[in-house]
C-alpha atoms as a PDB file:
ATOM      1  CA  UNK A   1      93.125 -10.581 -43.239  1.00  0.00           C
ATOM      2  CA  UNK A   2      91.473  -7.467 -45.276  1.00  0.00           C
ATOM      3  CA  UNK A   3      88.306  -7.750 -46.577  1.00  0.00           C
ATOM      4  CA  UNK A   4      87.102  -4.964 -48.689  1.00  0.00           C
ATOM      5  CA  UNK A   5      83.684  -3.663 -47.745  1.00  0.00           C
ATOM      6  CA  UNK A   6      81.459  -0.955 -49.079  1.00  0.00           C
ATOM      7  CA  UNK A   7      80.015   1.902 -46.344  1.00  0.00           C
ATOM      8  CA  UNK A   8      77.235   4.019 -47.611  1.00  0.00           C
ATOM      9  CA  UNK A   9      74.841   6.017 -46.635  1.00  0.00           C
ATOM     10  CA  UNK A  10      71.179   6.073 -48.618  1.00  0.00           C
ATOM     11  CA  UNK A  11      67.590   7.749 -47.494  1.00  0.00           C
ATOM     12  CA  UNK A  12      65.269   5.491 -46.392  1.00  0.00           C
ATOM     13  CA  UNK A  13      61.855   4.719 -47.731  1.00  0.00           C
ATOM     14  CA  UNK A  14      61.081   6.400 -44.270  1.00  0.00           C
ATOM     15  CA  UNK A  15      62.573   9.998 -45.304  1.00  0.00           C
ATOM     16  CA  UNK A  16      65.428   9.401 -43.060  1.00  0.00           C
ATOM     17  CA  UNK A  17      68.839   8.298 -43.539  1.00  0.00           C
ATOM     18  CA  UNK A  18      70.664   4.029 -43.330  1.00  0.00           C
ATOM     19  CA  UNK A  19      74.218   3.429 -43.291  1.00  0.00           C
ATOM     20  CA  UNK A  20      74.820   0.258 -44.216  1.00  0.00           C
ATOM     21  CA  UNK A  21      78.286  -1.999 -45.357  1.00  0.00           C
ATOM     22  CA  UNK A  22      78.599  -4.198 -47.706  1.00  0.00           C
ATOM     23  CA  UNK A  23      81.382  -6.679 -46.913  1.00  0.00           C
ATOM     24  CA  UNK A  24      82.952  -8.482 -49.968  1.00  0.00           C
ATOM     25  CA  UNK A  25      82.857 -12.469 -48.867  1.00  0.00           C
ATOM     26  CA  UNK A  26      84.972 -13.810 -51.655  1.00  0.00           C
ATOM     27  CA  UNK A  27      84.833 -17.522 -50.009  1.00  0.00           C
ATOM     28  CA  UNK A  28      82.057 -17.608 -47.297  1.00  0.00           C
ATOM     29  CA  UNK A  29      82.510 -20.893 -44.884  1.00  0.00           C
ATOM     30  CA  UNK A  30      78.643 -21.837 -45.023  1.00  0.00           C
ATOM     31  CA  UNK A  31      78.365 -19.914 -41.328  1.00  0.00           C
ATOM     32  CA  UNK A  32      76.988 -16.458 -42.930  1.00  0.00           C
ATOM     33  CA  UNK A  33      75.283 -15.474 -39.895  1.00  0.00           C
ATOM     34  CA  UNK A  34      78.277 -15.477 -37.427  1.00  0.00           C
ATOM     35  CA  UNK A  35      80.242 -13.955 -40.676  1.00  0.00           C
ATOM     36  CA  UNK A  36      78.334 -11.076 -41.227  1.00  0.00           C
ATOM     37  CA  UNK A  37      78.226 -10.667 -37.126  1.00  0.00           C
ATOM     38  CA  UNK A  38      81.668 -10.320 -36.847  1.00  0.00           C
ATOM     39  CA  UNK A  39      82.549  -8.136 -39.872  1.00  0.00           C
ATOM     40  CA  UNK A  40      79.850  -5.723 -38.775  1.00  0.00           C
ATOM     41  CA  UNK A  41      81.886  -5.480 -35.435  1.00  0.00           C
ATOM     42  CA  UNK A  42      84.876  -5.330 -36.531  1.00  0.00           C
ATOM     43  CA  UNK A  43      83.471  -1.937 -39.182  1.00  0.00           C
ATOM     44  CA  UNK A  44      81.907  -0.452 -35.670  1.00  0.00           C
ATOM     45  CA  UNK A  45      84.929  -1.478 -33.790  1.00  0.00           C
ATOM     46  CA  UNK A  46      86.537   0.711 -36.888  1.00  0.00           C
ATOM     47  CA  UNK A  47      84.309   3.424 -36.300  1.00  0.00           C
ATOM     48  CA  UNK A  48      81.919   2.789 -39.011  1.00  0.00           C
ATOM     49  CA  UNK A  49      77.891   3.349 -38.235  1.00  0.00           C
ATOM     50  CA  UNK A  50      75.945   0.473 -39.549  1.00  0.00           C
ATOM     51  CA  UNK A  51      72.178   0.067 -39.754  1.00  0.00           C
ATOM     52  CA  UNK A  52      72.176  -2.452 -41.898  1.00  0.00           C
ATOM     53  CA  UNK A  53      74.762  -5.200 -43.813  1.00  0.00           C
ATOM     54  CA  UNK A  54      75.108  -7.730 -46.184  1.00  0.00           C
ATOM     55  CA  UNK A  55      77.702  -9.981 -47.577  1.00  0.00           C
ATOM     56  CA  UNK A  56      78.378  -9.849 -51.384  1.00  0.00           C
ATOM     57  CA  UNK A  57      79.941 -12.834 -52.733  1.00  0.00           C
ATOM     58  CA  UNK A  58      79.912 -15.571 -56.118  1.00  0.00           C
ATOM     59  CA  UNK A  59      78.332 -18.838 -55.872  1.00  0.00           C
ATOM     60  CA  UNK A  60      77.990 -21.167 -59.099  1.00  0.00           C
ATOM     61  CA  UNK A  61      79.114 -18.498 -61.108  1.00  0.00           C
ATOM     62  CA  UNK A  62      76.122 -16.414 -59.389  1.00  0.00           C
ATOM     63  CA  UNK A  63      76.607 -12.916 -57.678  1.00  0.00           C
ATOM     64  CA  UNK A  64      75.040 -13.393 -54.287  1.00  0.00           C
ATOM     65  CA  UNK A  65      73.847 -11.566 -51.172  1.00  0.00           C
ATOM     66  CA  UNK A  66      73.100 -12.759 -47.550  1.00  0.00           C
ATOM     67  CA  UNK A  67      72.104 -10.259 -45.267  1.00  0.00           C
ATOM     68  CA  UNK A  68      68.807  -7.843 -43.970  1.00  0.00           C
ATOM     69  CA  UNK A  69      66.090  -8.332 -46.610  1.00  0.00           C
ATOM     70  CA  UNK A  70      65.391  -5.137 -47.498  1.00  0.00           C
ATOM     71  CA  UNK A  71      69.416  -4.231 -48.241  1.00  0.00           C
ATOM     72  CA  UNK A  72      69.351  -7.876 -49.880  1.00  0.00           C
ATOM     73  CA  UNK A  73      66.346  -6.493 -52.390  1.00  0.00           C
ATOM     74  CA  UNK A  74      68.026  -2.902 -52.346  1.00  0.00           C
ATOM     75  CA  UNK A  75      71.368  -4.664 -53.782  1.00  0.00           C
ATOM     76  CA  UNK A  76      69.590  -6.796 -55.919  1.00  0.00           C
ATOM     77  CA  UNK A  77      68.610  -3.593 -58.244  1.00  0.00           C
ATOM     78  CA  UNK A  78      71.784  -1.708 -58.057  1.00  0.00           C
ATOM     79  CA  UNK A  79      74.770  -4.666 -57.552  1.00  0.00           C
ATOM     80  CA  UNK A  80      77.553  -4.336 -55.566  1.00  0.00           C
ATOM     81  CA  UNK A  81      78.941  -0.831 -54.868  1.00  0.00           C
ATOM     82  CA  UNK A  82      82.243   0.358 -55.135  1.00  0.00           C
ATOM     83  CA  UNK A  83      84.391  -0.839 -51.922  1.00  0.00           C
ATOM     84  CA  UNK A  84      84.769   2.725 -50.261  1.00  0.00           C
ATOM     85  CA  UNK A  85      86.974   0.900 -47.246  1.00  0.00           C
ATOM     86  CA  UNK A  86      89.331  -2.158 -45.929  1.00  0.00           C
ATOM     87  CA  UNK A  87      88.936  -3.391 -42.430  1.00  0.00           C
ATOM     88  CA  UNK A  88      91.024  -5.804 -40.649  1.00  0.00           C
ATOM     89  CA  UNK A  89      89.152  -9.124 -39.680  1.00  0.00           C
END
């Protein structure tokens, strides 16, 4: 299966630098922890850097995000960015 994600890199509150995905979770099975786990190996098995991640899906007609709270707040203000890649999962 594809699953569209978004891989971006931001400056941190810190001064330095947080790559982070953003994995699109059109129909998430209630298990968002071992979810997110697995896409975020399967972008560094892809040879993507992650810091950080979140999932981005709908619920009740709702955008939503489940991830790191600090990308979870960061997201809340901007949305979901565009989908830069597609990994296999």
């Amino acid at each position: 299966m594809k699953i569209n994600m978004a891989h971006l890199r931001e400056r941190s509150t810190t001064g330095g630098w947080i790559d982070f995905a953003v994995f699109d979770a059109k129909a998430t099975n209630g298990d968002n922890d071992n979810l997110l786990a697995q896409l975020i190996m399967s972008a560094r098995n892809a040879g993507l850097k992650v810091d950080q991640a979140a999932l981005a899906f709908n619920s009740a007609g709702r955008l939503r995000f489940y991830g790191e709270r600090s990308l979870v707040d960061y997201l809340a203000g901007i949305g979901v960015p565009r989908w830069t890649h597609t990994i296999d999962f």
